[in-house]
Protein backbone atom coordinates (compact mmCIF):
# COMPACT_ATOMS: atom_id res chain seq x y z
CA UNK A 1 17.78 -12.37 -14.42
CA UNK A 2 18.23 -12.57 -10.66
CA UNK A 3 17.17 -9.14 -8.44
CA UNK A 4 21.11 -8.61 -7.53
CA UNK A 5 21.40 -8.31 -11.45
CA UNK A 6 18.45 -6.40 -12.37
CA UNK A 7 18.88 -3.92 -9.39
CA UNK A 8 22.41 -3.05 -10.45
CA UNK A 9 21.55 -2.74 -13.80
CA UNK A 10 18.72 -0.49 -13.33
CA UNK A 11 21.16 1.71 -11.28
CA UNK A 12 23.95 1.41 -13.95
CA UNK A 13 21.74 3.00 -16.43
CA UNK A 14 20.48 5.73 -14.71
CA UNK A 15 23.62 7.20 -13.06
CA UNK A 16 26.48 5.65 -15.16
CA UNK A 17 29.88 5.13 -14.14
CA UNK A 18 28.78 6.72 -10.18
CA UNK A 19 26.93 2.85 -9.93
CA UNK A 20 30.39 1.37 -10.45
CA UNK A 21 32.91 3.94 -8.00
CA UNK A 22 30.01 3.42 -5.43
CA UNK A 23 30.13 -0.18 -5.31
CA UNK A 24 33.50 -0.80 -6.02
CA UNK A 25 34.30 -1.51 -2.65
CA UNK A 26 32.55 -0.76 1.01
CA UNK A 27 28.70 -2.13 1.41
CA UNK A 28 26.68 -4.02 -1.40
CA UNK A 29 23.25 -2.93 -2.10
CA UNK A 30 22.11 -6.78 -1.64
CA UNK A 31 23.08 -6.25 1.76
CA UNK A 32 21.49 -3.49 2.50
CA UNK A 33 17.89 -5.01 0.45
CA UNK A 34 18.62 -7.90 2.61
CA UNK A 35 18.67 -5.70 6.03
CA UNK A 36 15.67 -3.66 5.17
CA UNK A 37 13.85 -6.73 4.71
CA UNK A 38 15.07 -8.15 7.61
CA UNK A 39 13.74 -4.80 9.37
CA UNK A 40 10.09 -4.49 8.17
CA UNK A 41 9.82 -8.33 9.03
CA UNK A 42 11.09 -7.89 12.81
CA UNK A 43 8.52 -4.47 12.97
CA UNK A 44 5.28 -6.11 11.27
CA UNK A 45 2.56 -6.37 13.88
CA UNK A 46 -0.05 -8.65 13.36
CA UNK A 47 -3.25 -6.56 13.95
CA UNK A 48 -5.85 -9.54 13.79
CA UNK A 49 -6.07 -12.60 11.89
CA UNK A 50 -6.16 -11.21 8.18
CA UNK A 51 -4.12 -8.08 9.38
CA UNK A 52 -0.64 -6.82 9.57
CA UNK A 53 1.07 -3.97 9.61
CA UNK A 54 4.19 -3.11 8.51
CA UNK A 55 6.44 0.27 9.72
CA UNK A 56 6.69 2.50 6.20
CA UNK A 57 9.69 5.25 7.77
CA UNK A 58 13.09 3.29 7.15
CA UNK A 59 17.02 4.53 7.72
CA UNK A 60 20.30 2.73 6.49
CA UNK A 61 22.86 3.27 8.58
CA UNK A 62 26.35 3.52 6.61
CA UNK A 63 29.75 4.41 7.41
CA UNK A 64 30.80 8.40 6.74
CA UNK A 65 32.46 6.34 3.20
CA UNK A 66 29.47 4.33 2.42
CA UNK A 67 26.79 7.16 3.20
CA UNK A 68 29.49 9.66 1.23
CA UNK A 69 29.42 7.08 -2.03
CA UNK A 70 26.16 5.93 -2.03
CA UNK A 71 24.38 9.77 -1.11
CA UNK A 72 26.08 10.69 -4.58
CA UNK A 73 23.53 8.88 -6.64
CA UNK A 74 21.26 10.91 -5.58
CA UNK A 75 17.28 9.61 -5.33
CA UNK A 76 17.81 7.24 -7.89
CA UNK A 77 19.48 4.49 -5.33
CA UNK A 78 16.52 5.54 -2.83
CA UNK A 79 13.92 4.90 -4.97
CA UNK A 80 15.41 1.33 -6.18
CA UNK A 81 15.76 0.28 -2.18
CA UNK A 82 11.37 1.68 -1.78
CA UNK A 83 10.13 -0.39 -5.19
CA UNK A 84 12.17 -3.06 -3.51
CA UNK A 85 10.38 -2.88 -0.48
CA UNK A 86 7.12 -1.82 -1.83
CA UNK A 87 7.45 -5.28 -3.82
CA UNK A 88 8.70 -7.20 -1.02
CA UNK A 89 5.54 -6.10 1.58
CA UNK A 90 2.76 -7.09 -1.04
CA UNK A 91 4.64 -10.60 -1.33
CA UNK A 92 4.43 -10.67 2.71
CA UNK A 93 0.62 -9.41 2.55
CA UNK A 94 2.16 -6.34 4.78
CA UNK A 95 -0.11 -3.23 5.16
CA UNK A 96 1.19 0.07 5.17
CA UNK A 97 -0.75 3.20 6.25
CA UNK A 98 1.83 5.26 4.77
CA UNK A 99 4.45 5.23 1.26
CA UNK A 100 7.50 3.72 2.25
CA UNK A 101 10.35 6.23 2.64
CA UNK A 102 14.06 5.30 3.00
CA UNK A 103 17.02 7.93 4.32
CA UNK A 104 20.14 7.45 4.57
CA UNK A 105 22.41 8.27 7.63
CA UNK A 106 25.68 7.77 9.21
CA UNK A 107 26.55 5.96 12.18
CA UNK A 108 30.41 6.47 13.56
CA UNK A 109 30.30 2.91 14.98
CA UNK A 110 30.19 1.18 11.97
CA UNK A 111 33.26 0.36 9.77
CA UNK A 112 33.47 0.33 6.14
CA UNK A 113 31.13 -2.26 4.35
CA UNK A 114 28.73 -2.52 7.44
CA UNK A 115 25.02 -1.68 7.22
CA UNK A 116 22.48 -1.43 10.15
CA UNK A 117 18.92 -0.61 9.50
CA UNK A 118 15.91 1.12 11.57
CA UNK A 119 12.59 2.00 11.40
CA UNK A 120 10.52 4.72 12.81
CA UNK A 121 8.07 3.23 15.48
CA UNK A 122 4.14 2.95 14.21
CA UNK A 123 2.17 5.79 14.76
CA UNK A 124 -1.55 4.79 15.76
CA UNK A 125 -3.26 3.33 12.98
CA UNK A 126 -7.15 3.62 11.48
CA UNK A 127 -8.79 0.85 8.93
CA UNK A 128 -10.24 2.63 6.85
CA UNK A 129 -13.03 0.95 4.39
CA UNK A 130 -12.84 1.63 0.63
CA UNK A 131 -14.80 0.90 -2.51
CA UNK A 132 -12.87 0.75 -5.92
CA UNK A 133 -14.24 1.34 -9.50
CA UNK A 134 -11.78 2.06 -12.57
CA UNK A 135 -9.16 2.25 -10.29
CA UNK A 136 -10.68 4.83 -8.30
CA UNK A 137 -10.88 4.45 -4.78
CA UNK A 138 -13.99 5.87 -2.57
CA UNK A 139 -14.15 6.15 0.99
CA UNK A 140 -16.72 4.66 2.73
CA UNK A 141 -17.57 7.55 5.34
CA UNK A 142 -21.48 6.59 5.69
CA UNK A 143 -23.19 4.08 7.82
CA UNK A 144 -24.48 3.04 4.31
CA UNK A 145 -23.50 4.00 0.80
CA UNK A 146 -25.76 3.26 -2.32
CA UNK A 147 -24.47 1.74 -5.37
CA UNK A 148 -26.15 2.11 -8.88
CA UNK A 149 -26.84 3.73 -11.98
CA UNK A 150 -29.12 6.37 -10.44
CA UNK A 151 -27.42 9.65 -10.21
CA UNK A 152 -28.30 9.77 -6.94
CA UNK A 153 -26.07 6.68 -5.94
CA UNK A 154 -23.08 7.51 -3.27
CA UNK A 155 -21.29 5.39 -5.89
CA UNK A 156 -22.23 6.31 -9.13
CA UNK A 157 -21.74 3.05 -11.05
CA UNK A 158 -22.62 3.06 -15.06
CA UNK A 159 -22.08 -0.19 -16.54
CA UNK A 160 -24.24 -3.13 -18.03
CA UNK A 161 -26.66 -4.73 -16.08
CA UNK A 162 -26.65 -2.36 -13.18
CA UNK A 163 -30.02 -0.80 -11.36
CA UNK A 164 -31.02 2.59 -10.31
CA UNK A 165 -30.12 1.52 -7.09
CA UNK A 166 -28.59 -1.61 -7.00
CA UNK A 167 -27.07 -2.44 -3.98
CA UNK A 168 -25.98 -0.53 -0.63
CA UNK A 169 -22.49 -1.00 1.81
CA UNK A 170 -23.47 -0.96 5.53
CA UNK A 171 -20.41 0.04 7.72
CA UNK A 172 -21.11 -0.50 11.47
CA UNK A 173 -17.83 1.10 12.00
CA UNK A 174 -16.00 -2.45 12.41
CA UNK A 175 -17.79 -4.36 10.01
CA UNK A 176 -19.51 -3.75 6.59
CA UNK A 177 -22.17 -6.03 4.62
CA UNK A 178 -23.57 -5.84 1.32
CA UNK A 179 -27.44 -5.91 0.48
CA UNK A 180 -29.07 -6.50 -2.72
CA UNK A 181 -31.93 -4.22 -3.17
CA UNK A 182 -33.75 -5.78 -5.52
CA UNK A 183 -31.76 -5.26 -8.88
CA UNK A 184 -32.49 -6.91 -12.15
CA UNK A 185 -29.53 -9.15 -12.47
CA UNK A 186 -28.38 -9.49 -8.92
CA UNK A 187 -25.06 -8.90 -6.71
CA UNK A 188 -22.19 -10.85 -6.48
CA UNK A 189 -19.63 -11.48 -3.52
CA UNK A 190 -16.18 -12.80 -4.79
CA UNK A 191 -18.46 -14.72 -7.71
CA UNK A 192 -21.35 -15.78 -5.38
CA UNK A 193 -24.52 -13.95 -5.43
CA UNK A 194 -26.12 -12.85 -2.65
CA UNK A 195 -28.66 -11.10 -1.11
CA UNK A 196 -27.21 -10.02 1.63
CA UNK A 197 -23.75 -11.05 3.34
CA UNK A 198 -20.69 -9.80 5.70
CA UNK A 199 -17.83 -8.43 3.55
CA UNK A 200 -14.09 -9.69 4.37
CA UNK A 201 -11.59 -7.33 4.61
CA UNK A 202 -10.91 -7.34 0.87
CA UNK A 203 -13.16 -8.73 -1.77
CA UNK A 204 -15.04 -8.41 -5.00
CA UNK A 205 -18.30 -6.71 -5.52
CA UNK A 206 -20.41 -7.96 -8.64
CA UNK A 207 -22.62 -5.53 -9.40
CA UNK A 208 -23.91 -5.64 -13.05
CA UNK A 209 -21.14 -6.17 -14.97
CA UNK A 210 -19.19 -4.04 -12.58
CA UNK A 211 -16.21 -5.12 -10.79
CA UNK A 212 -15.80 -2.89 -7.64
CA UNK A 213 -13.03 -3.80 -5.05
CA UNK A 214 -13.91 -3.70 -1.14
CA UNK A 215 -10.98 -3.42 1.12
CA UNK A 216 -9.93 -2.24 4.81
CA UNK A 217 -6.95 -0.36 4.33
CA UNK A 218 -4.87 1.04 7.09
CA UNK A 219 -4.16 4.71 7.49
CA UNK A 220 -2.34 6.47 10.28
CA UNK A 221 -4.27 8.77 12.27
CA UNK A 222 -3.22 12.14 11.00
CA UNK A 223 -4.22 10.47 7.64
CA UNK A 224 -7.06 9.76 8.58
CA UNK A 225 -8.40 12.97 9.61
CA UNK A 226 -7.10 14.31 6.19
CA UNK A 227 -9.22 11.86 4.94
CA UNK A 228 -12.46 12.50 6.65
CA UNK A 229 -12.43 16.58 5.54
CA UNK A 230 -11.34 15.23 2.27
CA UNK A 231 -12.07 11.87 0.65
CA UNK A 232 -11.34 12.66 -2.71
CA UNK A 233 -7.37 12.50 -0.99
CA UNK A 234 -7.88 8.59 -1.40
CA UNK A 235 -9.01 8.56 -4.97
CA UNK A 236 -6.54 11.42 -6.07
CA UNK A 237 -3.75 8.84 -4.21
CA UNK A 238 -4.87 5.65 -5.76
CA UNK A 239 -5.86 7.33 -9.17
């Protein structure tokens, strides 16, 4: 099944005849998938070598007959157009410091069966680092955070094979690095083990039998500062 069919399928079931008055005539919703796309690719901003950023704030702009037909189904059409693009930016290795929102508004300049898209400009952006475990996200807000089994660990990691205090993240700020301290059966950096050794900007952690993901994720500034009063608001997001 191609994505034209399963995207108006998934709309035909959940609002029913609406999917076919709506799209009967005026603008198709592959045109409108195909102009968002088109948008977030013309915004990205390549940040560094491993890093780009993508806008997450987009508007369709319909005729009054479009917006009028396609504002009926309600946030069931929105939400197809943001899984679209939510897929579509992982497939492009886009970050995004935000969820992706889409509106919908009307522009008198445009005839029937047109679409034009924008996107709200990037706000300033902050990498944050991050350390996941069981899907849980933690945010690295120390110049070094202790992994182990010890319930004094930053991280507290309970699994086979991990120490006390196994290993420790360094963050410099720009960089982080992983160091071994001593544990029984060692630490692992995307399947090597290590001793010690610079972290990319997303890899795997061995620790034990432990699995725990490192990544630089971006976060726009207001975020941020939400983030550094409370850094549960990372694991409660990506819980």
């Amino acid at each position: 099944m191609g994505f034209l069919d399963s995207f108006e399928r998934t709309l035909e079931r959940a609002v029913g005849g609406a999917f076919a008055k709506a799209f009967a005539s005026g603008v198709h919703p592959m045109e409108i998938i195909a102009s968002l796309k088109r948008e977030i690719d013309a915004r990205a901003k390549i940040i560094s070598r491993l890093r780009t950023l993508a806008p997450h704030h987009f508007f369709v702009g319909l005729s009054a007959l479009d917006f009028d037909r396609l504002d009926a189904l309600g946030d069931v059409f929105r939400q197809e157009l943001i899984e679209e693009l939510n897929a579509y930016a992982l497939t492009r290795g886009y970050g995004l410091a935000e969820a992706i929102t889409v509106g919908l508004e009307t522009v008198a300049s445009l005839s029937e069966g047109m679409v034009e898209t924008r996107s709200v400009a990037l706000a300033r952006v902050v990498w944050v680092p991050t350390l996941s475990w069981k899907s849980v996200a933690h945010v690295v807000t120390k110049k070094s955070t202790l992994l182990g089994r010890g319930t004094d660990a930053d991280i507290h990691v309970v699994a086979s094979g991990v120490s006390r205090h196994h290993a420790q993240v360094r963050w410099n700020g720009k960089r982080a690095e992983i160091v071994d301290l001593g544990s029984t059966n060692g630490t692992t950096l995307d399947g090597v083990a290590v001793s010690r050794a610079a972290l990319p900007e997303r890899c795997t952690l061995g620790v034990g039998q432990a699995r725990i993901l490192f990544q630089v994720v971006p976060r726009t500034e207001s975020a941020y500062h939400a983030l550094t009063h409370n850094p549960q608001a990372l694991a409660e997001e990506t819980s």
